[in-house]
N, C-alpha and C. Protein backbone atom coordinates (compact mmCIF):
# COMPACT_ATOMS: atom_id res chain seq x y z
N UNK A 1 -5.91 -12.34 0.62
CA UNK A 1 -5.28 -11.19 0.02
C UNK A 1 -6.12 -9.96 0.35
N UNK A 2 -5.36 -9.02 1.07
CA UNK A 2 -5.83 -7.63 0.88
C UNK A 2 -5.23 -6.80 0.26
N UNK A 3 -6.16 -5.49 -0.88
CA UNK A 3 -5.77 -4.42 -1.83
C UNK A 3 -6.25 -3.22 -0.64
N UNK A 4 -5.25 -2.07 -0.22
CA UNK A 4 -5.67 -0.93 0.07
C UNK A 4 -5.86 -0.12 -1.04
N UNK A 5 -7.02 0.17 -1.07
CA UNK A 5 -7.06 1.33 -2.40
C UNK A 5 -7.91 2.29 -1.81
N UNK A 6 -7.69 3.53 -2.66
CA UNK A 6 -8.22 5.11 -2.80
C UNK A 6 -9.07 4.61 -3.95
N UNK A 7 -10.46 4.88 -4.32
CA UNK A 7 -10.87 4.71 -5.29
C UNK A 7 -11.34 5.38 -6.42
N UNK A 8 -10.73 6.39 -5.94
CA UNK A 8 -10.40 7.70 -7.15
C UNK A 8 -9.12 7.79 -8.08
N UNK A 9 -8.80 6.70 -7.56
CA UNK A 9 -6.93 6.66 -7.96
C UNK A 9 -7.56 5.50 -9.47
N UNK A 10 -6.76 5.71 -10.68
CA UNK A 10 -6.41 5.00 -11.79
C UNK A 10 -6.20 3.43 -11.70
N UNK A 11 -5.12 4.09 -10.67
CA UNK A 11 -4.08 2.53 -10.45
C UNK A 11 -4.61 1.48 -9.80
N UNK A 12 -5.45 2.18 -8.59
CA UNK A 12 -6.51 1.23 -7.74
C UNK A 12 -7.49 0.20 -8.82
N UNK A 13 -8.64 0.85 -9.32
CA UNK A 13 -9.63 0.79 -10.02
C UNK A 13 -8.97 -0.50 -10.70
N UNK A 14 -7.61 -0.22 -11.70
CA UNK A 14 -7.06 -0.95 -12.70
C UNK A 14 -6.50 -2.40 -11.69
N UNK A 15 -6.10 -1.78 -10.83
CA UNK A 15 -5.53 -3.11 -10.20
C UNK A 15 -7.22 -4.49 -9.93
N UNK A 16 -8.21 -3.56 -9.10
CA UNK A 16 -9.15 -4.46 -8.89
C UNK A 16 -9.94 -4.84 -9.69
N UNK A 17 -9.87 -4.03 -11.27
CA UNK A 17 -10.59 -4.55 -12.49
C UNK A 17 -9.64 -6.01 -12.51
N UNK A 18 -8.43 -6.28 -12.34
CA UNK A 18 -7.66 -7.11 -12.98
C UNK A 18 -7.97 -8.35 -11.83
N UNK A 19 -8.17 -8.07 -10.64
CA UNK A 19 -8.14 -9.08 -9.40
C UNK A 19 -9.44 -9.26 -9.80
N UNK A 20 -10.57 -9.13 -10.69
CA UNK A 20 -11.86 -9.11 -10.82
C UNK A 20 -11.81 -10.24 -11.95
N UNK A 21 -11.12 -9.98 -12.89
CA UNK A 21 -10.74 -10.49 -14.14
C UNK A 21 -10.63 -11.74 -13.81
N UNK A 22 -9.59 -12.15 -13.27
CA UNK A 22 -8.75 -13.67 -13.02
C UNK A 22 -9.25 -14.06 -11.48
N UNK A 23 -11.34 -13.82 -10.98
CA UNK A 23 -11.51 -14.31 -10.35
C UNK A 23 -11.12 -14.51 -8.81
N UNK A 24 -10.11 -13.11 -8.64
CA UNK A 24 -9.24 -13.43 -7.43
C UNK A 24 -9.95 -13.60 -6.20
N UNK A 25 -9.85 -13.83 -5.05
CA UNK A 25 -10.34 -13.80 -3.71
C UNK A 25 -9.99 -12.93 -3.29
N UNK A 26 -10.42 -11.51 -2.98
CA UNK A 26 -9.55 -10.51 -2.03
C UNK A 26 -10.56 -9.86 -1.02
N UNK A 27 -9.77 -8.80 -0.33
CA UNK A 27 -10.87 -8.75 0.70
C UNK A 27 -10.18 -6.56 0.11
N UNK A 28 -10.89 -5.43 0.07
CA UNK A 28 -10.86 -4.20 -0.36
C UNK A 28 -10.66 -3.37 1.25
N UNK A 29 -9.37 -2.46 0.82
CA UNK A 29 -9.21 -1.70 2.47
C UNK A 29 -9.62 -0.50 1.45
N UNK A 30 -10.55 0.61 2.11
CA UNK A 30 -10.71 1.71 1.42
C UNK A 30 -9.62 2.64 2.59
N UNK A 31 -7.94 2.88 2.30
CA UNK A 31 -7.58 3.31 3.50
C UNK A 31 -7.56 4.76 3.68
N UNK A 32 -8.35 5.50 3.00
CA UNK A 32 -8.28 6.76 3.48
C UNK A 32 -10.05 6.85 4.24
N UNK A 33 -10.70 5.83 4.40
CA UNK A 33 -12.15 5.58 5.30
C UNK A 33 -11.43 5.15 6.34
N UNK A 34 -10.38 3.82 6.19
CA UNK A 34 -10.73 3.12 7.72
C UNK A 34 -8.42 3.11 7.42
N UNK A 35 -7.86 4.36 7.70
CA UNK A 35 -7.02 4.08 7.93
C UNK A 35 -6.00 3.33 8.43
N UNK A 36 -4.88 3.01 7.93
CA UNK A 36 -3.88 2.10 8.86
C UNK A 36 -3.48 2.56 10.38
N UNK A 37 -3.27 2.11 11.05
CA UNK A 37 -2.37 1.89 12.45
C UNK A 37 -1.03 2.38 12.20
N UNK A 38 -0.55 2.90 13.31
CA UNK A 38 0.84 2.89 12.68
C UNK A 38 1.56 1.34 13.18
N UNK A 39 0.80 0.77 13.98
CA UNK A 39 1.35 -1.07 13.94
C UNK A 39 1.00 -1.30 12.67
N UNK A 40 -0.18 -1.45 11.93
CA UNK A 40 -0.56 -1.94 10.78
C UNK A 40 0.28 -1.24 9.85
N UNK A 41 0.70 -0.28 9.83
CA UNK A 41 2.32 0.00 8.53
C UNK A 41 3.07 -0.28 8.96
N UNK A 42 3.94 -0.75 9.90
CA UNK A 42 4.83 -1.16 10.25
C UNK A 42 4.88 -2.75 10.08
N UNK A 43 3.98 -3.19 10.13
CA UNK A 43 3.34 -4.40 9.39
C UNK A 43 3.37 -4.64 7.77
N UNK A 44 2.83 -3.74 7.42
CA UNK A 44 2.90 -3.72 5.97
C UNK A 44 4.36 -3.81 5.59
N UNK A 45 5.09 -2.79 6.09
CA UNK A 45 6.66 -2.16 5.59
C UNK A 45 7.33 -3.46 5.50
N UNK A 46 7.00 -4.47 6.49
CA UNK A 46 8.22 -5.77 6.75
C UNK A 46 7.76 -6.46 5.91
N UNK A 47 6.50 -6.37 5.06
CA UNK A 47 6.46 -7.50 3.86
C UNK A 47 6.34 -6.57 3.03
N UNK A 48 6.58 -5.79 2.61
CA UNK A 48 7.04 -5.19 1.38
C UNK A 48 8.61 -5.48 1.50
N UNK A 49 9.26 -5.24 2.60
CA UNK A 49 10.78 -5.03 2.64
C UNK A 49 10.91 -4.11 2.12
N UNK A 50 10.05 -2.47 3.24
CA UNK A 50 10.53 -1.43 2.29
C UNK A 50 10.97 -0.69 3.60
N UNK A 51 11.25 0.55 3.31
CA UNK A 51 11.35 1.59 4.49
C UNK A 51 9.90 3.07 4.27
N UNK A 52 9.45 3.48 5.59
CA UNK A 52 8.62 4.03 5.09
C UNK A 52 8.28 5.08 3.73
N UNK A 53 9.70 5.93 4.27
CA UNK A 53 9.77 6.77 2.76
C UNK A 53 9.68 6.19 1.50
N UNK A 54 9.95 5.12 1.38
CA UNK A 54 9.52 4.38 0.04
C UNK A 54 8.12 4.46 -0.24
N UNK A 55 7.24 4.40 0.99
CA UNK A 55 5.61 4.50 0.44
C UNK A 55 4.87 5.32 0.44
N UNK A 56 5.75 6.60 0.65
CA UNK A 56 5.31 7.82 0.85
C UNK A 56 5.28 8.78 -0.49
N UNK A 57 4.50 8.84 -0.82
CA UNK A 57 3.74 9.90 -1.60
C UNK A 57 3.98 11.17 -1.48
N UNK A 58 5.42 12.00 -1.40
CA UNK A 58 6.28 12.96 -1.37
C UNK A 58 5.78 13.94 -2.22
N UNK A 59 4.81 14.12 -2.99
CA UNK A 59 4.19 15.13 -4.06
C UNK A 59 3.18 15.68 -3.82
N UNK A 60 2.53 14.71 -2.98
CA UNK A 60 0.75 15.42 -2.23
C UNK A 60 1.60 16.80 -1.56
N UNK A 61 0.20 17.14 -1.68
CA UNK A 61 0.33 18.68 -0.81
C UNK A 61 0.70 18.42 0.75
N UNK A 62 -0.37 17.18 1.01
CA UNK A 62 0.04 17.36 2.43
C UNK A 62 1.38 17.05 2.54
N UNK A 63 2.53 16.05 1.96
CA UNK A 63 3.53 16.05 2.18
C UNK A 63 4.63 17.18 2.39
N UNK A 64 4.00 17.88 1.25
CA UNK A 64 4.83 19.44 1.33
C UNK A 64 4.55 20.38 2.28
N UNK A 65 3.21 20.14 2.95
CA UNK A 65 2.86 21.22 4.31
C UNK A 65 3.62 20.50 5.65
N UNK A 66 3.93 18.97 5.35
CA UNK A 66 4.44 18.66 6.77
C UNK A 66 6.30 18.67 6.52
N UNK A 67 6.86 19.15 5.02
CA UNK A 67 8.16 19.45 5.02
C UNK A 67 9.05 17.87 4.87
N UNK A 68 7.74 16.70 4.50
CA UNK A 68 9.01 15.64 4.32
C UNK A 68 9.81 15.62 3.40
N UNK A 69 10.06 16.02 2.45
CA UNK A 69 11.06 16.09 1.66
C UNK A 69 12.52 16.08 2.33
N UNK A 70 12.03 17.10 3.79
CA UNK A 70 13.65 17.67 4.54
C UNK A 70 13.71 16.66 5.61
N UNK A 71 13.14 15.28 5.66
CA UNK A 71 12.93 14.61 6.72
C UNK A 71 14.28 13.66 6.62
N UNK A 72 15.30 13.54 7.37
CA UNK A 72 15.72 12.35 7.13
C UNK A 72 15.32 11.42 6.86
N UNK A 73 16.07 10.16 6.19
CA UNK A 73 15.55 9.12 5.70
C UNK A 73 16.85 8.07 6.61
N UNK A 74 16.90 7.87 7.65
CA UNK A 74 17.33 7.00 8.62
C UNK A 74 16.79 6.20 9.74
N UNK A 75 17.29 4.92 10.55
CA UNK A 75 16.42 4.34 11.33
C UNK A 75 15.82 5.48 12.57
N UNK A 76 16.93 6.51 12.50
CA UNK A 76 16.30 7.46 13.82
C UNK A 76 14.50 8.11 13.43
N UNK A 77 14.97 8.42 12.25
CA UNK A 77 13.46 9.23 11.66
C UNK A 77 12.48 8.45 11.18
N UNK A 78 12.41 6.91 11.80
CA UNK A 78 11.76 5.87 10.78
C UNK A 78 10.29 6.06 11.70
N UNK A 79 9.66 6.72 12.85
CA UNK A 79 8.90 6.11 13.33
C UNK A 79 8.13 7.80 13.08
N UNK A 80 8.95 8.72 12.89
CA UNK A 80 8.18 10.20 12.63
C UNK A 80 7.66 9.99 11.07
N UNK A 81 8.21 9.14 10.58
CA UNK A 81 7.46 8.61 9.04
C UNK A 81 6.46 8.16 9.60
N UNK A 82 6.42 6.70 9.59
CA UNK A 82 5.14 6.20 10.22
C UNK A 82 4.15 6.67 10.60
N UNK A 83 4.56 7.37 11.80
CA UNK A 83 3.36 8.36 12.63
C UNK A 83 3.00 9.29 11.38
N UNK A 84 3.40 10.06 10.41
CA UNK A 84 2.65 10.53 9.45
C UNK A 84 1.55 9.77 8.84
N UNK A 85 2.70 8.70 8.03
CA UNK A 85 1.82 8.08 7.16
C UNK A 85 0.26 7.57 8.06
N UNK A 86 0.29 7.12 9.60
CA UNK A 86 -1.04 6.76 9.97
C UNK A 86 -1.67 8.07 10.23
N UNK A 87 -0.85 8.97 10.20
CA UNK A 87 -2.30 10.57 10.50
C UNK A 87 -2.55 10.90 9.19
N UNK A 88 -1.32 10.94 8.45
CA UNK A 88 -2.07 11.39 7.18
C UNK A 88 -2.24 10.55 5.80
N UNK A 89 -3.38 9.58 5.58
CA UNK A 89 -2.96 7.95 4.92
C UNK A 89 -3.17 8.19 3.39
N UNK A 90 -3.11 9.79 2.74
CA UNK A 90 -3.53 9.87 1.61
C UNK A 90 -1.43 9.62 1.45
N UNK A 91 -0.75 9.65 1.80
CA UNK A 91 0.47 9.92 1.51
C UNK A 91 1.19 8.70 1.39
N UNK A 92 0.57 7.91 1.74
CA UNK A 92 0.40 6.31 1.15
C UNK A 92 0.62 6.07 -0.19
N UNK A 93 1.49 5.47 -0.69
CA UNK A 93 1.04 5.04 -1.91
C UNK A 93 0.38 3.95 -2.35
N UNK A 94 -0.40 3.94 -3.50
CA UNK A 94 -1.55 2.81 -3.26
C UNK A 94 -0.79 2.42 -5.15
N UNK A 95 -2.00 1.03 -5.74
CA UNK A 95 -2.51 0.07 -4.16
C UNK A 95 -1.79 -0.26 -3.69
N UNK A 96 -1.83 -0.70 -2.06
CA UNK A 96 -0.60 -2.20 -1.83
C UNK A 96 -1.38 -3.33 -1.45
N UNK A 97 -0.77 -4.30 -2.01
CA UNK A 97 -1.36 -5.68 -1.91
C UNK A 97 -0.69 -6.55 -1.12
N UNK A 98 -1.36 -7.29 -0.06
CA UNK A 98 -0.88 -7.85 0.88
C UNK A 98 -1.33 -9.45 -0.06
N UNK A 99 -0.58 -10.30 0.00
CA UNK A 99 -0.44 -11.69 -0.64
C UNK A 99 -0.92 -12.70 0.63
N UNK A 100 -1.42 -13.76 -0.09
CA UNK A 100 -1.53 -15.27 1.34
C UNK A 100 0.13 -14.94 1.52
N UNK A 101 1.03 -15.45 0.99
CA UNK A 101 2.33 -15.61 1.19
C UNK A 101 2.71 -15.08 2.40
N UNK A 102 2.20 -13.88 2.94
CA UNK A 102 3.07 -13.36 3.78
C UNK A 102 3.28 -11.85 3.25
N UNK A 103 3.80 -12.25 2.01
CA UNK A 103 4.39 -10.98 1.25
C UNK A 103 3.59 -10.33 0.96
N UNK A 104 4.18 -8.89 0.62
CA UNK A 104 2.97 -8.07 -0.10
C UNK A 104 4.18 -6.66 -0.99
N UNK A 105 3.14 -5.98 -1.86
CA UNK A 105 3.60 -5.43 -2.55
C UNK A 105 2.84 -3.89 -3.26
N UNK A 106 3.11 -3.24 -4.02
CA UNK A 106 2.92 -2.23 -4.55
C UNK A 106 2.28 -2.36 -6.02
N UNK A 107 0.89 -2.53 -6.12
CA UNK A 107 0.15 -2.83 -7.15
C UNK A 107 -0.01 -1.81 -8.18
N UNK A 108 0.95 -0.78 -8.67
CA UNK A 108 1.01 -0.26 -9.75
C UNK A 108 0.78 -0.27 -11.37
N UNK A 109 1.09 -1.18 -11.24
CA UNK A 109 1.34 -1.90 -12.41
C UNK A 109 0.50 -2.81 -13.06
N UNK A 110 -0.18 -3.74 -14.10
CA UNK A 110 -0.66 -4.99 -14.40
C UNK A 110 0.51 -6.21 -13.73
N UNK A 111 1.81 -6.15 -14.21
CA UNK A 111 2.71 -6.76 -13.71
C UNK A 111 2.61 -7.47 -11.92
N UNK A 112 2.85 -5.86 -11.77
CA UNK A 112 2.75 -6.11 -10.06
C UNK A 112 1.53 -6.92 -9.58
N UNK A 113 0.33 -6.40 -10.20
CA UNK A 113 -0.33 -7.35 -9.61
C UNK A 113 -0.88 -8.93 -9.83
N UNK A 114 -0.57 -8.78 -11.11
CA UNK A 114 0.03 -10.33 -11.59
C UNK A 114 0.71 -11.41 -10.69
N UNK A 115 1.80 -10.32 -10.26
CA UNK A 115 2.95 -10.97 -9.23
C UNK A 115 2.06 -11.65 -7.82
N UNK A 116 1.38 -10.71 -7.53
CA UNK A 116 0.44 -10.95 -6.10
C UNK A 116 -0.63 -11.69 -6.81
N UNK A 117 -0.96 -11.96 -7.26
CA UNK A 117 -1.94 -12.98 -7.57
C UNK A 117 -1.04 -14.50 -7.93
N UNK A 118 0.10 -14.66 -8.24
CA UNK A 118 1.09 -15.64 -8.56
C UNK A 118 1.45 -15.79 -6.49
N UNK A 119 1.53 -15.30 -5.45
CA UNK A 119 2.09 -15.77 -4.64
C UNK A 119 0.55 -16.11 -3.74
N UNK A 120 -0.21 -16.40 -4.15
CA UNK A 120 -1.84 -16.65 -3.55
C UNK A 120 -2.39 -18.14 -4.12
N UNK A 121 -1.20 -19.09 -3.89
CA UNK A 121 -2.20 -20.06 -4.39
C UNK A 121 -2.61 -19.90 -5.78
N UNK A 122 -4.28 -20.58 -5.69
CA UNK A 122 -4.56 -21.03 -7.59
C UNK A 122 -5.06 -19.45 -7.91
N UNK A 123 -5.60 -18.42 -6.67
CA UNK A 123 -5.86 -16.89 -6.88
C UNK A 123 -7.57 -16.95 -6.93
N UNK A 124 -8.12 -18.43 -7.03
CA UNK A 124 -9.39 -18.52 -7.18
C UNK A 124 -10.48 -17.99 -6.07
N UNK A 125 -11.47 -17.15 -6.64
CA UNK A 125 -12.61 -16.71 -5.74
C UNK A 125 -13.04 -18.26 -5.28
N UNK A 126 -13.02 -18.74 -4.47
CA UNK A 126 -13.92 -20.20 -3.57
C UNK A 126 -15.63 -20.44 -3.82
């Protein structure tokens, strides 16, 4: 299991206090140090089963200096997302948690990450 987190963020902190809690095995992406790829989100996107604008962080400033709000949200405009999100990776929304499963998800929540620790096996540090 990998958590990308910002570690100034609430949600991060809370998520890896909790993967700390119940012993989890994970491995920590700090992704605004060692950013994603835009292969590596495009990666991510197919196990979330999301589209990029879904993980985009539409409220940061930088979002509003690069005008996505007015971006289409179709397969034509899916790769001028991308290419943002890997230049600019604060617009990311965090955490996301990549599962053994395959799957991965949006660690917001206690819930959510509950969920990703439920598709990892027993979740045990080894």
């Amino acid at each position: 299991m990998e958590i990308w987190i910002n570690p100034a963020c609430s949600k991060c902190r809370s998520a890896v206090d909790l993967l700390d809690e119940e012993g989890a095995q994970y491995t920590v992406r700090r992704y605004l140090e060692e950013p994603p790829t835009a292969d590596e989100i495009r990666a991510v996107l197919e196990r979330l089963g999301l589209e990029p604008w879904d993980i985009t962080r539409t409220q940061e400033a930088e979002a509003k200096e690069l005008g996505v709000g007015s971006w289409g949200r179709t397969d034509a405009e899916r790769e001028r997302w991308i290419e943002a999100l890997a230049e600019h990776p604060r617009l990311i929304q965090r955490p996301i948690i990549t599962a053994d499963d395959g799957s991965a998800l949006v660690g917001r929540s206690e819930e959510a990450v509950r969920d990703a620790l439920s598709r990892t096996g027993d979740g045990q540090t080894a």
